[in-house]
PDB file of N, CA and C in Angstrom:
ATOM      1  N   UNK A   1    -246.538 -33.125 106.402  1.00  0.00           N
ATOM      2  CA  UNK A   1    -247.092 -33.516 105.112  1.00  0.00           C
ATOM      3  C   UNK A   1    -248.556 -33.893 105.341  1.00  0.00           C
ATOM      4  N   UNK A   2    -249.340 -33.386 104.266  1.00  0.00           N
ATOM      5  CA  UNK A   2    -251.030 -33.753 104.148  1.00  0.00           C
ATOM      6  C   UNK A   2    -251.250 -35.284 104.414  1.00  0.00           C
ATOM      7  N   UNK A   3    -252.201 -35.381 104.712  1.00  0.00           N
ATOM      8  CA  UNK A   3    -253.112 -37.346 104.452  1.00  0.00           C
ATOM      9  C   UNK A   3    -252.858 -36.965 102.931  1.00  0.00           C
ATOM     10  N   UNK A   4    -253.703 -36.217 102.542  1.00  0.00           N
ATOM     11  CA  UNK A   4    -253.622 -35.980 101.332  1.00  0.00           C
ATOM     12  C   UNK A   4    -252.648 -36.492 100.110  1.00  0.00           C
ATOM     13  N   UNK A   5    -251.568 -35.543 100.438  1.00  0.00           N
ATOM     14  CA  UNK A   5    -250.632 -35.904  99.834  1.00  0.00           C
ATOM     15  C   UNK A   5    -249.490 -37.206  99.906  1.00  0.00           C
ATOM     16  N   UNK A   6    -249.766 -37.384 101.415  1.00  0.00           N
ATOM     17  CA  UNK A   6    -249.272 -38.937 101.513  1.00  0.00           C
ATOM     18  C   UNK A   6    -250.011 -40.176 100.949  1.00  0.00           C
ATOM     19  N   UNK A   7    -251.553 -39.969 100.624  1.00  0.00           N
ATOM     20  CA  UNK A   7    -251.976 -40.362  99.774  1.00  0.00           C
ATOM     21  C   UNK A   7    -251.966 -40.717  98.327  1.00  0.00           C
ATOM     22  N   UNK A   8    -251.357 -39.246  97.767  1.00  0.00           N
ATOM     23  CA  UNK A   8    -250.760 -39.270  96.189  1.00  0.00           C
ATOM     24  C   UNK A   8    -249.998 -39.813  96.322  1.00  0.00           C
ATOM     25  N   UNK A   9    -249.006 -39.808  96.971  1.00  0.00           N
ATOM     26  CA  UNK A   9    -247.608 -40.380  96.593  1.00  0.00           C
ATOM     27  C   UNK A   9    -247.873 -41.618  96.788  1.00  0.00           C
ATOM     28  N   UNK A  10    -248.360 -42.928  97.816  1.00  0.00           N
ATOM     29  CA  UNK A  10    -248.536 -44.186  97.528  1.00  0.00           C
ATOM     30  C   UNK A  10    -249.055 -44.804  96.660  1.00  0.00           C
ATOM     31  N   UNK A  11    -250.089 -43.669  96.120  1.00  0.00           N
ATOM     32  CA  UNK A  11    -250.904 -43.967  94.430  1.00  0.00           C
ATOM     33  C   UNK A  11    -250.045 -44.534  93.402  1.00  0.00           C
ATOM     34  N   UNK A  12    -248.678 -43.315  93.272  1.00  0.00           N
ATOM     35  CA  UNK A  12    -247.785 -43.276  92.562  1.00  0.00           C
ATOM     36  C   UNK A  12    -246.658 -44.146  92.851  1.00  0.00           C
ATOM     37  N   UNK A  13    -246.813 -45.423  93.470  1.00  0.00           N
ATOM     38  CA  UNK A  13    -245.827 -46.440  94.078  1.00  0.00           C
ATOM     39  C   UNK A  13    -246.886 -47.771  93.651  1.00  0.00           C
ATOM     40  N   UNK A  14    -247.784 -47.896  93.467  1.00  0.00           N
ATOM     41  CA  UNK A  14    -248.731 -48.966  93.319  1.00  0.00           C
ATOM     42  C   UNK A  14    -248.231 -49.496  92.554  1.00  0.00           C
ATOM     43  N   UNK A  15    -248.155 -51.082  91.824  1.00  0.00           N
ATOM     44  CA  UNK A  15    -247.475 -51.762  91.067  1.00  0.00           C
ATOM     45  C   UNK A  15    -248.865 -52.732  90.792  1.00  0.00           C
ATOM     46  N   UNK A  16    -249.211 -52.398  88.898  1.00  0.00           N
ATOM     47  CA  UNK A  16    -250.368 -53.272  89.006  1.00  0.00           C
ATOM     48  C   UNK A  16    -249.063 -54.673  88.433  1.00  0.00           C
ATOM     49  N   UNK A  17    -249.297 -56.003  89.152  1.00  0.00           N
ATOM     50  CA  UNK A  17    -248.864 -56.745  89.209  1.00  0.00           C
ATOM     51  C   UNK A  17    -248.858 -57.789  87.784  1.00  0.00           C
ATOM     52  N   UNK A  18    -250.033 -57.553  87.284  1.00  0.00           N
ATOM     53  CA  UNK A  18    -250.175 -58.194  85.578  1.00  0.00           C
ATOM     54  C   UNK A  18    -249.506 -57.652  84.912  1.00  0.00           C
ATOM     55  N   UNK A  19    -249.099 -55.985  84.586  1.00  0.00           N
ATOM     56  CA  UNK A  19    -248.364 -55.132  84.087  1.00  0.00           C
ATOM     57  C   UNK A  19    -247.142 -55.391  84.081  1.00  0.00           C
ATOM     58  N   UNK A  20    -246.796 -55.669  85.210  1.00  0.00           N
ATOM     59  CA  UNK A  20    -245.321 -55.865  85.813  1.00  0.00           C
ATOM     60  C   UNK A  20    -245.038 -56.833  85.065  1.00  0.00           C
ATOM     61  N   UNK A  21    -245.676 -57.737  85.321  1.00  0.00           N
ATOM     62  CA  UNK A  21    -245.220 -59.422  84.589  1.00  0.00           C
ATOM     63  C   UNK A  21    -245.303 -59.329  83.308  1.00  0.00           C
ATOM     64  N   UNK A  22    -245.999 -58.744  82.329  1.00  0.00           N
ATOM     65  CA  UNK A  22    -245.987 -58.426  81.133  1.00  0.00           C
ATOM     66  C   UNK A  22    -244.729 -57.820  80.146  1.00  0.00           C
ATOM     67  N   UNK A  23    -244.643 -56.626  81.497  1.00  0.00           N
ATOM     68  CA  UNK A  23    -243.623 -55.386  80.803  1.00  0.00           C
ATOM     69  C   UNK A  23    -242.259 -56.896  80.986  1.00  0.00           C
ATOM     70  N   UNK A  24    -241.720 -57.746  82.228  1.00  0.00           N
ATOM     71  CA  UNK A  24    -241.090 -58.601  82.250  1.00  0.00           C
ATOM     72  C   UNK A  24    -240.972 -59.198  81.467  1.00  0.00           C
ATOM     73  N   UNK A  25    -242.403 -59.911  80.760  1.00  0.00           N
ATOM     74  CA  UNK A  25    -241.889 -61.365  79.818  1.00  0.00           C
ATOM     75  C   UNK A  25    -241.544 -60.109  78.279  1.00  0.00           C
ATOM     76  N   UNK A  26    -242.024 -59.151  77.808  1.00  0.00           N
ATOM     77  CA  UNK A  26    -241.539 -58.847  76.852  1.00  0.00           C
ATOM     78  C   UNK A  26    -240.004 -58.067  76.970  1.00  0.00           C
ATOM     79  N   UNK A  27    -239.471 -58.150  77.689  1.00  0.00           N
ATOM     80  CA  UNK A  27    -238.125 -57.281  78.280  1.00  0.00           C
ATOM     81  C   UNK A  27    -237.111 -58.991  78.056  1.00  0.00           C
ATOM     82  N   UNK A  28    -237.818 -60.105  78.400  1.00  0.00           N
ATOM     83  CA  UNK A  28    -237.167 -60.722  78.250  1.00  0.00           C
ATOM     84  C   UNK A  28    -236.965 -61.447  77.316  1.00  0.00           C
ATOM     85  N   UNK A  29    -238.555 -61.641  76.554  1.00  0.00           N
ATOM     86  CA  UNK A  29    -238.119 -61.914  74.946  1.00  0.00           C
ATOM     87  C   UNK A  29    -237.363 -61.061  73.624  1.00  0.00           C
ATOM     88  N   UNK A  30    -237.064 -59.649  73.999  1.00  0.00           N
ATOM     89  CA  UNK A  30    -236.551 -58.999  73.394  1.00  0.00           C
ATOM     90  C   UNK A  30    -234.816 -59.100  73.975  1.00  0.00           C
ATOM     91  N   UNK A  31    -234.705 -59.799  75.057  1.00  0.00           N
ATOM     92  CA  UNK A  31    -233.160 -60.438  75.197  1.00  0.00           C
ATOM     93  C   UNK A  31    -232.954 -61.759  74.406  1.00  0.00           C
ATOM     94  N   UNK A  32    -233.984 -62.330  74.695  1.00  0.00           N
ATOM     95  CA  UNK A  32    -233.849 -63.802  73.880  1.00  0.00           C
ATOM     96  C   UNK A  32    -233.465 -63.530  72.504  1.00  0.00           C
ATOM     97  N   UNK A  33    -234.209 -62.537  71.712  1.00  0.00           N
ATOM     98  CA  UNK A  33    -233.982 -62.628  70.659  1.00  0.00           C
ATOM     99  C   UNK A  33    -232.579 -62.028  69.791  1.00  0.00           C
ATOM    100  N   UNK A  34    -232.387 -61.267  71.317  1.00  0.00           N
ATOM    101  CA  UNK A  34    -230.923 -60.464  70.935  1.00  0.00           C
ATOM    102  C   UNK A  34    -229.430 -61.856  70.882  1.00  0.00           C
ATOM    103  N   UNK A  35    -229.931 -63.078  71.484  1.00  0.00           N
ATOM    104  CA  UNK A  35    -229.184 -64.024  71.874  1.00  0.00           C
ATOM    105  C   UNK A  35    -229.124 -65.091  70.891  1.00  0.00           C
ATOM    106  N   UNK A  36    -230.126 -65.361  69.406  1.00  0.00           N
ATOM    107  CA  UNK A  36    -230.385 -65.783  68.144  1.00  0.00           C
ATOM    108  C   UNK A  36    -228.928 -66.000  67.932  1.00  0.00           C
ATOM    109  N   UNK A  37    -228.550 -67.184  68.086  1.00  0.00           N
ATOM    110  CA  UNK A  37    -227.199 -67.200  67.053  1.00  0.00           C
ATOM    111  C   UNK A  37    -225.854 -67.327  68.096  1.00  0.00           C
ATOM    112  N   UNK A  38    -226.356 -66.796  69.236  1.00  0.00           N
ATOM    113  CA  UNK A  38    -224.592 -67.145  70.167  1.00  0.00           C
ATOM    114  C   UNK A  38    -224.665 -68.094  70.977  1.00  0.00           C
ATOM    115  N   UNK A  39    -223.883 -68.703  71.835  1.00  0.00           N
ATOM    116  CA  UNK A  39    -223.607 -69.791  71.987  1.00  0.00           C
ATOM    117  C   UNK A  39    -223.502 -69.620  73.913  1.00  0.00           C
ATOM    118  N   UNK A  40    -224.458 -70.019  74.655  1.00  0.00           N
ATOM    119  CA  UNK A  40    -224.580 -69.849  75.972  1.00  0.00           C
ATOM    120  C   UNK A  40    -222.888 -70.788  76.654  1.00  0.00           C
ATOM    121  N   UNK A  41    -222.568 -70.409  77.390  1.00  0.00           N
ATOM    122  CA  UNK A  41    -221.137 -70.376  78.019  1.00  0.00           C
ATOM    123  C   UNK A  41    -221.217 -70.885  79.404  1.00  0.00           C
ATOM    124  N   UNK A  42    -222.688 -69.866  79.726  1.00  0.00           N
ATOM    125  CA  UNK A  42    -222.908 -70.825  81.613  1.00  0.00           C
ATOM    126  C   UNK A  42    -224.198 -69.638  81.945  1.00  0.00           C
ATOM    127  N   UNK A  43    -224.786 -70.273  82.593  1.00  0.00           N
ATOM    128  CA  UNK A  43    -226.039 -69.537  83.560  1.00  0.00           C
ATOM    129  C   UNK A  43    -226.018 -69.760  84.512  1.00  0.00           C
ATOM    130  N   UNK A  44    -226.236 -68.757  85.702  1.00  0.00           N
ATOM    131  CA  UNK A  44    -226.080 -68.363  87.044  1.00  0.00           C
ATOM    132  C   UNK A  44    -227.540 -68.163  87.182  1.00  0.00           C
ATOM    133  N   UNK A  45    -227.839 -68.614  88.351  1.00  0.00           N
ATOM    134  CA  UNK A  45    -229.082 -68.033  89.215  1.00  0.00           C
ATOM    135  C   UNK A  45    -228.349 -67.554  90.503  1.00  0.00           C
ATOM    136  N   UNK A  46    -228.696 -66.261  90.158  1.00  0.00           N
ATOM    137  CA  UNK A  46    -228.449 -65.203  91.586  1.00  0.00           C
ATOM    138  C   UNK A  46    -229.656 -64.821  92.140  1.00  0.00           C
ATOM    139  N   UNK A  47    -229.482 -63.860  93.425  1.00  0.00           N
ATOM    140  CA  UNK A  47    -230.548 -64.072  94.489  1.00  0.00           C
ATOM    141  C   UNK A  47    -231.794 -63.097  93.780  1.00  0.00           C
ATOM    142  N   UNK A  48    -231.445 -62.353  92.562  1.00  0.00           N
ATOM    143  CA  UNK A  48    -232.549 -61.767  92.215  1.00  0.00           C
ATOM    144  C   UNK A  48    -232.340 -61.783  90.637  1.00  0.00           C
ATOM    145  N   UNK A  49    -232.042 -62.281  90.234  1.00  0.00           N
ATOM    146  CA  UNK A  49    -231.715 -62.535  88.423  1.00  0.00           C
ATOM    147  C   UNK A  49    -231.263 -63.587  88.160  1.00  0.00           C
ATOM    148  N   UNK A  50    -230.938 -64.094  86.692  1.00  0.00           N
ATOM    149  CA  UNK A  50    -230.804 -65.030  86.297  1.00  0.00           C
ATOM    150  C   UNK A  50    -229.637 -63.984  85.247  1.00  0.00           C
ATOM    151  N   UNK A  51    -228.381 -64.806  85.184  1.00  0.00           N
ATOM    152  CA  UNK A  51    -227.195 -64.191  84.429  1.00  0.00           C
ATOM    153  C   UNK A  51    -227.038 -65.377  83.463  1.00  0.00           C
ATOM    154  N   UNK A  52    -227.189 -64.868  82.147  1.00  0.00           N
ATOM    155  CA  UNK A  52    -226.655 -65.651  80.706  1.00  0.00           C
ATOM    156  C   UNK A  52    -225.349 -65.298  80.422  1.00  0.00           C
ATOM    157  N   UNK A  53    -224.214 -65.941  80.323  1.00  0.00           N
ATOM    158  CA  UNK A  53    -222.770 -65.519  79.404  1.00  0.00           C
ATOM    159  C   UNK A  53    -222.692 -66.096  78.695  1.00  0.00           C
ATOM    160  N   UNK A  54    -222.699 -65.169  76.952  1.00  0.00           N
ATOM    161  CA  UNK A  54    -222.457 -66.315  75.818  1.00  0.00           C
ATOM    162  C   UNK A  54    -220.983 -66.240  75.797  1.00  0.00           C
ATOM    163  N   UNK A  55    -220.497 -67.095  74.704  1.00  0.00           N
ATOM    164  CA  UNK A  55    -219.182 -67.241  74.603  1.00  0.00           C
ATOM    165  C   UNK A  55    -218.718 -66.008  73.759  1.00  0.00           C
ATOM    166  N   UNK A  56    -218.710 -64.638  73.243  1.00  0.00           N
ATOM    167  CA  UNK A  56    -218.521 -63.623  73.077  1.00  0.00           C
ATOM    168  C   UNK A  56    -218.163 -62.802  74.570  1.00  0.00           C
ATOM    169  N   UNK A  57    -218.558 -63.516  75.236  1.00  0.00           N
ATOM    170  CA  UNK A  57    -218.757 -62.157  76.578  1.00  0.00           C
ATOM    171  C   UNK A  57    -219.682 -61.380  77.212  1.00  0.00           C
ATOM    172  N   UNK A  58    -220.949 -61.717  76.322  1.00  0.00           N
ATOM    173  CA  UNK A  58    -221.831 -60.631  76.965  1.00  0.00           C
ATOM    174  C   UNK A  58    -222.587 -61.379  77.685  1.00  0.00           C
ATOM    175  N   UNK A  59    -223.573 -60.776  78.567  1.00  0.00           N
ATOM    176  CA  UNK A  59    -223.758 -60.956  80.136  1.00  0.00           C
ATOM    177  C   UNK A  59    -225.082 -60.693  79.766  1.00  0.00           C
ATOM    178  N   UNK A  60    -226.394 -61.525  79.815  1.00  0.00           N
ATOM    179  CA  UNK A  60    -227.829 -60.848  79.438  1.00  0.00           C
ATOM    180  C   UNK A  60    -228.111 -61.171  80.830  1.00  0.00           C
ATOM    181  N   UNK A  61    -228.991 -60.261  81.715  1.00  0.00           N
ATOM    182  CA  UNK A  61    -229.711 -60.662  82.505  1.00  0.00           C
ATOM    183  C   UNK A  61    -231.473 -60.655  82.676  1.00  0.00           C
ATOM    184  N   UNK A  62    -231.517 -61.646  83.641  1.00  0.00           N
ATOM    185  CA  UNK A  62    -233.050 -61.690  83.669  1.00  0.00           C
ATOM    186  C   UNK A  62    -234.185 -61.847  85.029  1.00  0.00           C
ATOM    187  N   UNK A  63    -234.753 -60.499  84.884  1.00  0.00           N
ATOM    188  CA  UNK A  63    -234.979 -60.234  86.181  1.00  0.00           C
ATOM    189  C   UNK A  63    -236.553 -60.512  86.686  1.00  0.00           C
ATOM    190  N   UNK A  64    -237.522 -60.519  87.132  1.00  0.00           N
ATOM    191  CA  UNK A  64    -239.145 -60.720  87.905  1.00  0.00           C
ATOM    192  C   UNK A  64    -239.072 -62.309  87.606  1.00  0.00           C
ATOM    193  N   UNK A  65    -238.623 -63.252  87.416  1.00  0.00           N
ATOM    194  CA  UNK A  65    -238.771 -64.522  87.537  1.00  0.00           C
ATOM    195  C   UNK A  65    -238.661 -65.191  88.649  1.00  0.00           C
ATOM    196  N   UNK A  66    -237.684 -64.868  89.681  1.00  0.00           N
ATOM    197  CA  UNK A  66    -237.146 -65.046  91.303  1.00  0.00           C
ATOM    198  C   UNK A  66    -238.303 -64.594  92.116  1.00  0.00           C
ATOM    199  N   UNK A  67    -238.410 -65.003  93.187  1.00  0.00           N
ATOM    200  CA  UNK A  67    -238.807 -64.340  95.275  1.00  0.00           C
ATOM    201  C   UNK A  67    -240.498 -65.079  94.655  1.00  0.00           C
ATOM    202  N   UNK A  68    -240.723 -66.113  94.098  1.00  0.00           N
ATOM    203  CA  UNK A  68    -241.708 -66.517  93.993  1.00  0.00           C
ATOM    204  C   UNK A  68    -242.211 -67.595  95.148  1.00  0.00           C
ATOM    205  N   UNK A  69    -243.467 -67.242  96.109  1.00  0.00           N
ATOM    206  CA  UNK A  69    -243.751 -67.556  97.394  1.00  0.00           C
ATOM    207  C   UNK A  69    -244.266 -68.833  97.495  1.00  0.00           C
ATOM    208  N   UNK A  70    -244.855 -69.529  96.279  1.00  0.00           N
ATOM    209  CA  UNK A  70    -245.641 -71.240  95.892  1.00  0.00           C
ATOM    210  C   UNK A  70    -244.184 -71.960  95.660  1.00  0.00           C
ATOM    211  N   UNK A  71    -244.714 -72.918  96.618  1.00  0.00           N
ATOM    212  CA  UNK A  71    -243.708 -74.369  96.872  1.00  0.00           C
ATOM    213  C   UNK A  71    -242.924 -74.561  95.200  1.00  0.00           C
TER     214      UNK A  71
END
């Protein structure tokens, strides 16, 4: 394989990091709002999400909030 092209392809792996967190908080206010009205049951923090169960059953999760490196 080229420099070249091993070049493109890490281009195409780059993660602009403001983006990320953005596309996150609106991914997660569009769960919040799906959650208007039911009745939380229990929340889990797992090693890479955060799990909501309302008392219906459903399971919202919530993910880029975790592996944060400041005390």
């Amino acid at each position: 394989m080229s420099r070249e092209r091993v070049e493109e392809l890490l281009h195409l792996i780059e993660v602009d990091p403001d983006a990320l967190r953005e596309a996150e908080f609106l991914q997660a206010q569009m769960i919040l709002d799906m959650m208007v009205g039911k009745t939380i049951v229990s929340a889990e923090m797992q090693e890479k999400r955060i799990v909501i169960t309302t008392s219906d059953g459903n399971e919202y999760f919530f993910y880029g909030f975790l592996g944060n490196d400041r005390p």
